[in-house]
PDB file of N, CA and C in Angstrom:
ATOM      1  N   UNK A   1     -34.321 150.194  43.815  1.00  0.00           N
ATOM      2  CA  UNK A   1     -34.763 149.106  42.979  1.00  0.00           C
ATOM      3  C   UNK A   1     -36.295 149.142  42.893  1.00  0.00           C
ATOM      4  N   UNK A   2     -36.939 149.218  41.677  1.00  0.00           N
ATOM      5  CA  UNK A   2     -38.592 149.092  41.438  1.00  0.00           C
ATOM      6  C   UNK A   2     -38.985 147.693  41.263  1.00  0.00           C
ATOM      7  N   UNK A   3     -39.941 147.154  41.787  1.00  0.00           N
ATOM      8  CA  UNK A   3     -40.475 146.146  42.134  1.00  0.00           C
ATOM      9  C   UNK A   3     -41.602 146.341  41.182  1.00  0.00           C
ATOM     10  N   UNK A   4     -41.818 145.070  40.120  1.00  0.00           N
ATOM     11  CA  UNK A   4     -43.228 144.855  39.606  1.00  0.00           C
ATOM     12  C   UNK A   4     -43.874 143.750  39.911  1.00  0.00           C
ATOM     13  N   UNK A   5     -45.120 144.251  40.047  1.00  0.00           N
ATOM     14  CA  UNK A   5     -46.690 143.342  40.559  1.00  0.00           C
ATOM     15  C   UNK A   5     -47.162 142.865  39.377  1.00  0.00           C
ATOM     16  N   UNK A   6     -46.912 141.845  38.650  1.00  0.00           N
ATOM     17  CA  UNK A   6     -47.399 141.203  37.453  1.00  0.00           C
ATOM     18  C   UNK A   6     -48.829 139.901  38.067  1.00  0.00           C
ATOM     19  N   UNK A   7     -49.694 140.188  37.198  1.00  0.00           N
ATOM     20  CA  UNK A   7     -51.175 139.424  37.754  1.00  0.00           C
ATOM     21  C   UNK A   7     -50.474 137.899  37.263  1.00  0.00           C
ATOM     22  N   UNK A   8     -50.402 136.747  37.515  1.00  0.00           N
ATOM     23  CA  UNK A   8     -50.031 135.698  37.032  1.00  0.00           C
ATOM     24  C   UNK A   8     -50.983 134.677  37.212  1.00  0.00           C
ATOM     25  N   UNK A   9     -51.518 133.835  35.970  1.00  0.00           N
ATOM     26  CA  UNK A   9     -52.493 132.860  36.020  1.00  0.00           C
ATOM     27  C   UNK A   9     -52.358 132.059  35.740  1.00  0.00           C
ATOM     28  N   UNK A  10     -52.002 130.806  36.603  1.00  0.00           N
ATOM     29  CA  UNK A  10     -51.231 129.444  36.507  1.00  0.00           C
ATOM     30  C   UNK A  10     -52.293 128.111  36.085  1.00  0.00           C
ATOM     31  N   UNK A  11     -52.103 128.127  35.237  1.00  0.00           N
ATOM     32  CA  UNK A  11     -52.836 126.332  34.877  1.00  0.00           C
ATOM     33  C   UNK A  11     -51.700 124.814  34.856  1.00  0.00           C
ATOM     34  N   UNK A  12     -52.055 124.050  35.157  1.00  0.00           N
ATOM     35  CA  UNK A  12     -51.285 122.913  35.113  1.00  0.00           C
ATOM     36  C   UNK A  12     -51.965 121.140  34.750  1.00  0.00           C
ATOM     37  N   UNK A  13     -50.981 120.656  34.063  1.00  0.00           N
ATOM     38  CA  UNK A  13     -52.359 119.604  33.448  1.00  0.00           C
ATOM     39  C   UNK A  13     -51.190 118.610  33.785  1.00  0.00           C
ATOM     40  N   UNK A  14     -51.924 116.994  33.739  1.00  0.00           N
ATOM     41  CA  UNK A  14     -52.161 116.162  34.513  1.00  0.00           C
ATOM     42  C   UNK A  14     -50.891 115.459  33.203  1.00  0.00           C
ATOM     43  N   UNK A  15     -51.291 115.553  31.941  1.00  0.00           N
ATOM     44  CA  UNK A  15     -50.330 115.015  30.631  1.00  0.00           C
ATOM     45  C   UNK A  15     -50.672 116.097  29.743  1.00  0.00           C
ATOM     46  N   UNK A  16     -49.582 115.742  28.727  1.00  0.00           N
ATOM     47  CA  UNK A  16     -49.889 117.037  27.567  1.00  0.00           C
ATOM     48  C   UNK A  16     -50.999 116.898  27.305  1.00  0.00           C
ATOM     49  N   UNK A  17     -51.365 115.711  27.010  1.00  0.00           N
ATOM     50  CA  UNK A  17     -52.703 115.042  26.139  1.00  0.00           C
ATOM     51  C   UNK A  17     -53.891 116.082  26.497  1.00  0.00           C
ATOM     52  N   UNK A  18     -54.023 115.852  27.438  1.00  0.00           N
ATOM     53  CA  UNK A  18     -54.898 116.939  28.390  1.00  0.00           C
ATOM     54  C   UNK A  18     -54.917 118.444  28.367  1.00  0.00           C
ATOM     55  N   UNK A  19     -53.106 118.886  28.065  1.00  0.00           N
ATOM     56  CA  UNK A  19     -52.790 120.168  28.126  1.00  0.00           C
ATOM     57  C   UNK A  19     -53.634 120.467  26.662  1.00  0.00           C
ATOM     58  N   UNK A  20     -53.525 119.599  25.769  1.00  0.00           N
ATOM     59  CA  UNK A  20     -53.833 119.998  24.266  1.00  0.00           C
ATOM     60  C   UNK A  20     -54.740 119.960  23.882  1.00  0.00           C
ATOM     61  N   UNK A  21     -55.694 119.054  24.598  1.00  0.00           N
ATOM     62  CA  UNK A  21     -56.797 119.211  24.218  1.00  0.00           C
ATOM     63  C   UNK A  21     -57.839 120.827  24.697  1.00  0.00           C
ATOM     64  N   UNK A  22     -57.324 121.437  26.114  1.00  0.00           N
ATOM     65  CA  UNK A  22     -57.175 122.389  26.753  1.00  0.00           C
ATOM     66  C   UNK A  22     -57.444 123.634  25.471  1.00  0.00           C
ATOM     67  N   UNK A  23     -55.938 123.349  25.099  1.00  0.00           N
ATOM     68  CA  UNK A  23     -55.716 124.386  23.701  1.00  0.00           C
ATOM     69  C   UNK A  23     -56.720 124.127  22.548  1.00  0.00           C
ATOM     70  N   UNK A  24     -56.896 123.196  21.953  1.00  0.00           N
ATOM     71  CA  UNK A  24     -57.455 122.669  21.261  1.00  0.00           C
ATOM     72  C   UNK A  24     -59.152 123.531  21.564  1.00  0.00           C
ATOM     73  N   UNK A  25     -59.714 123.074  22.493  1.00  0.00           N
ATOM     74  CA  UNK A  25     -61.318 123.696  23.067  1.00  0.00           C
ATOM     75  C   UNK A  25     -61.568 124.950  23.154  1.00  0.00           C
ATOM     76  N   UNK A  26     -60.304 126.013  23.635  1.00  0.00           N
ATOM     77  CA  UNK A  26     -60.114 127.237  23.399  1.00  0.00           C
ATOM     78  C   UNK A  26     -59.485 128.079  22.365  1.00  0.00           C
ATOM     79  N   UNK A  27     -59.341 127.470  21.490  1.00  0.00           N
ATOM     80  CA  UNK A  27     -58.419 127.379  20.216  1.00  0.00           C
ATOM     81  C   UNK A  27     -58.905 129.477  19.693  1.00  0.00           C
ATOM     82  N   UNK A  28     -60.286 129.266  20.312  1.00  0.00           N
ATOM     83  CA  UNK A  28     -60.711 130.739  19.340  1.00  0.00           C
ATOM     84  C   UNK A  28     -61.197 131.943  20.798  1.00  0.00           C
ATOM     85  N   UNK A  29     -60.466 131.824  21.950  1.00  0.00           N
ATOM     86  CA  UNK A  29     -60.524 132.406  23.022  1.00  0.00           C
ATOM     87  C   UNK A  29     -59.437 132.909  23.769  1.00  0.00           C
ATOM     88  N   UNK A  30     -58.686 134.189  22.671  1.00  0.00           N
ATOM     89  CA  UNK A  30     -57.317 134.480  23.128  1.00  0.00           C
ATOM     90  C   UNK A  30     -57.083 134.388  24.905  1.00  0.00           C
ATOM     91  N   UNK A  31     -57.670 134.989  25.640  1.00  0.00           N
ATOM     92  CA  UNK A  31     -58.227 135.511  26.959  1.00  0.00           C
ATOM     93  C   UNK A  31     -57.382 134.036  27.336  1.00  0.00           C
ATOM     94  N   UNK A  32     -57.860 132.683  26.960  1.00  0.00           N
ATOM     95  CA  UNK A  32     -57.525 131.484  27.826  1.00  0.00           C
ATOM     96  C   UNK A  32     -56.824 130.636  27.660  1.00  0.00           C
ATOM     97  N   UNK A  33     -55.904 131.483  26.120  1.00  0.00           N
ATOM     98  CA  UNK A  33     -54.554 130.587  26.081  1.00  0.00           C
ATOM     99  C   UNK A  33     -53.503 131.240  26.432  1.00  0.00           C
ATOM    100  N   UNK A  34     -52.798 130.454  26.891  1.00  0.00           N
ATOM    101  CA  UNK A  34     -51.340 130.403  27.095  1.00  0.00           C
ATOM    102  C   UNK A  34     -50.252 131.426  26.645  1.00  0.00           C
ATOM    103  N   UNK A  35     -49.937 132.643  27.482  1.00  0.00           N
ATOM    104  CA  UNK A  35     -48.447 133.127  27.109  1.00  0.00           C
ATOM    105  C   UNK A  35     -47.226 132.393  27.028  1.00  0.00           C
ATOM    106  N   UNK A  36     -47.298 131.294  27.979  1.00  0.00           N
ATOM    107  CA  UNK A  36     -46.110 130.746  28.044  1.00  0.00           C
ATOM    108  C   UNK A  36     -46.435 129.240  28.373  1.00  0.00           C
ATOM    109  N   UNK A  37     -46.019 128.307  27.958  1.00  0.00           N
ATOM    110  CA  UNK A  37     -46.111 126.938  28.197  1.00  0.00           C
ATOM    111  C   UNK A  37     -44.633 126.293  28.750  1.00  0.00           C
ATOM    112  N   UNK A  38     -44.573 126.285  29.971  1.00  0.00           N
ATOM    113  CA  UNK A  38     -43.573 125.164  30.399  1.00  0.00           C
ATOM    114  C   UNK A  38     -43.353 123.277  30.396  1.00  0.00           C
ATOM    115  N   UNK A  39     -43.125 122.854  30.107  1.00  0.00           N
ATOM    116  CA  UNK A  39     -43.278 120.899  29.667  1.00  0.00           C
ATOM    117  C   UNK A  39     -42.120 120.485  30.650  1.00  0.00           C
ATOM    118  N   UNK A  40     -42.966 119.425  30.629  1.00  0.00           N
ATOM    119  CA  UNK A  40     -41.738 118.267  31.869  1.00  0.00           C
ATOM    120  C   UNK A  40     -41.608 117.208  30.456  1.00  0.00           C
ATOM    121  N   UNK A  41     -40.644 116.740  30.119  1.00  0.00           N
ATOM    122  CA  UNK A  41     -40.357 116.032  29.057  1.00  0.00           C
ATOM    123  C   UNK A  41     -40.832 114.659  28.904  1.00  0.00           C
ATOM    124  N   UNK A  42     -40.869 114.562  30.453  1.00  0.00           N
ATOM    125  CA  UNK A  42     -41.264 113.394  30.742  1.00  0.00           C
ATOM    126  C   UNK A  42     -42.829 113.072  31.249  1.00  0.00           C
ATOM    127  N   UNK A  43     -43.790 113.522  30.630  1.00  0.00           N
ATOM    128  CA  UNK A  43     -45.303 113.508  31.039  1.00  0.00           C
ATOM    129  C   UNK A  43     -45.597 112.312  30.659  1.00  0.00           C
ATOM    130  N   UNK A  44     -46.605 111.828  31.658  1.00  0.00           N
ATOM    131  CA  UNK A  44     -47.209 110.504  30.918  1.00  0.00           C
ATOM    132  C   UNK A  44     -48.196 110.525  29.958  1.00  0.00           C
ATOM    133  N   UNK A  45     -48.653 109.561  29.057  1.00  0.00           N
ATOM    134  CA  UNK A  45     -49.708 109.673  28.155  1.00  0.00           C
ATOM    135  C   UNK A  45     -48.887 110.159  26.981  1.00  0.00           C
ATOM    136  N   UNK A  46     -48.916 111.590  26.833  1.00  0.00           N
ATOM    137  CA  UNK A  46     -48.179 112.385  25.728  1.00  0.00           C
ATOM    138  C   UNK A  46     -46.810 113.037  26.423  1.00  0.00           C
ATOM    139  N   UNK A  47     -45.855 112.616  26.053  1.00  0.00           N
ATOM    140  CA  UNK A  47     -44.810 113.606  26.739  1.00  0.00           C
ATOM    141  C   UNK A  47     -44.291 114.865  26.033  1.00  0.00           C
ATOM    142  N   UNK A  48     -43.733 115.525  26.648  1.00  0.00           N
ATOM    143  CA  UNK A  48     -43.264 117.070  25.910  1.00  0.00           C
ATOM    144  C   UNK A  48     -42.815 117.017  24.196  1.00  0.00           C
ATOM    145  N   UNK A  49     -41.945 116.094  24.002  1.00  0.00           N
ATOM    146  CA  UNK A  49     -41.950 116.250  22.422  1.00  0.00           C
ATOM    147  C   UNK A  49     -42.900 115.949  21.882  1.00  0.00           C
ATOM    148  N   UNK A  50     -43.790 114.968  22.378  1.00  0.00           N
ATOM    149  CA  UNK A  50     -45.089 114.930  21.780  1.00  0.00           C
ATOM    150  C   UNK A  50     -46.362 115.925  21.358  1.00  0.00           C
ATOM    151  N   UNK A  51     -45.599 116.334  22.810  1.00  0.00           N
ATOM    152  CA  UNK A  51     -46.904 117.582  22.755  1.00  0.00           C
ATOM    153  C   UNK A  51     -46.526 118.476  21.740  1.00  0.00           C
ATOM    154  N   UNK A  52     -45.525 119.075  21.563  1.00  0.00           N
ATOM    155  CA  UNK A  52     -44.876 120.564  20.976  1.00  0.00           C
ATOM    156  C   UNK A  52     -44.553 119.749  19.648  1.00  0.00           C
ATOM    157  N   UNK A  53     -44.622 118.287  19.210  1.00  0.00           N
ATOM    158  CA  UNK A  53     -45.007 118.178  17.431  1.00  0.00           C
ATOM    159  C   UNK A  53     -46.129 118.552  17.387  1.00  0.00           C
ATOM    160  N   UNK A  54     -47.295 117.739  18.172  1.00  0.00           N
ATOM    161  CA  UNK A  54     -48.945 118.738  17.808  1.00  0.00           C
ATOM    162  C   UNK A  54     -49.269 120.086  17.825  1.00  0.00           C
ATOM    163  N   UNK A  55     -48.513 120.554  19.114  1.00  0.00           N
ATOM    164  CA  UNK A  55     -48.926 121.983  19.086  1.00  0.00           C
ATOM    165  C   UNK A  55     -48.281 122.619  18.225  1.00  0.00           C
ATOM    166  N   UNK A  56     -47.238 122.294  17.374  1.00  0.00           N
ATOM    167  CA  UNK A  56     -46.558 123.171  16.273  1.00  0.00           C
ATOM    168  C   UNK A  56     -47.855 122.467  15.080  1.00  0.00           C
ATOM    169  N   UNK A  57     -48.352 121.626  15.241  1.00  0.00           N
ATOM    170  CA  UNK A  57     -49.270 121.078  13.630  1.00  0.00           C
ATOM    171  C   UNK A  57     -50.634 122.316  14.341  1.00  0.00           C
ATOM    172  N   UNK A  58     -50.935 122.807  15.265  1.00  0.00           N
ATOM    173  CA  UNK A  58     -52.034 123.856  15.484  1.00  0.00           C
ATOM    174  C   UNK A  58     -51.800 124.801  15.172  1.00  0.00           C
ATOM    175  N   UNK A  59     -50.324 125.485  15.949  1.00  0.00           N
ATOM    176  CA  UNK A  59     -49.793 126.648  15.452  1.00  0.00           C
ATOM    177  C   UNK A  59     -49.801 126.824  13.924  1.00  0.00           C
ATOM    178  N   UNK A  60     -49.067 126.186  13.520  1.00  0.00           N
ATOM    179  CA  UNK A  60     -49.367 126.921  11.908  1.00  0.00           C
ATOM    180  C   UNK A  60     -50.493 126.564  10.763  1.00  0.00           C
ATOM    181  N   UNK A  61     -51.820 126.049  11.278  1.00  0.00           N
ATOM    182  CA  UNK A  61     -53.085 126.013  10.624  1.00  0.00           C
ATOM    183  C   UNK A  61     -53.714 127.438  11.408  1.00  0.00           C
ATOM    184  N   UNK A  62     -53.251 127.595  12.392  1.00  0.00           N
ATOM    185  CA  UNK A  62     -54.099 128.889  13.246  1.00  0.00           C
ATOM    186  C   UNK A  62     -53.418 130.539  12.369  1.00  0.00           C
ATOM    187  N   UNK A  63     -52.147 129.804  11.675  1.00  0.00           N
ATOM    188  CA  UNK A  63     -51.546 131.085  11.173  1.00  0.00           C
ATOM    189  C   UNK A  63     -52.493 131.943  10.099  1.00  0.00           C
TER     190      UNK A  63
END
């Protein structure tokens, strides 16, 4: 069995609100966004559906 060593760089935010604005500030700095975004549905402030309607209104102006 081969074993891979993947570098992994974990960020974690406090509410989406926070997560997005995150995205939002780095919007033009591939290097410091996100491969993968995990959501707790239940965040305070902005919760996960909240977040992923905005971040889909970024995603496709960034298209």
């Amino acid at each position: 069995m081969e074993t891979m060593h993947l570098e992994a760089n974990t960020m974690d935010f406090e509410d989406g609100e926070v997560a997005l604005a995150f995205i939002l500030k780095n919007l033009n700095i591939d290097s410091e966004l996100p491969d993968v975004i995990f959501l707790d549905i239940d965040m305070p402030v902005m919760d996960g559906f909240q977040f992923m309607k905005e971040f889909s209104k970024i995603e496709e102006s960034a298209k």
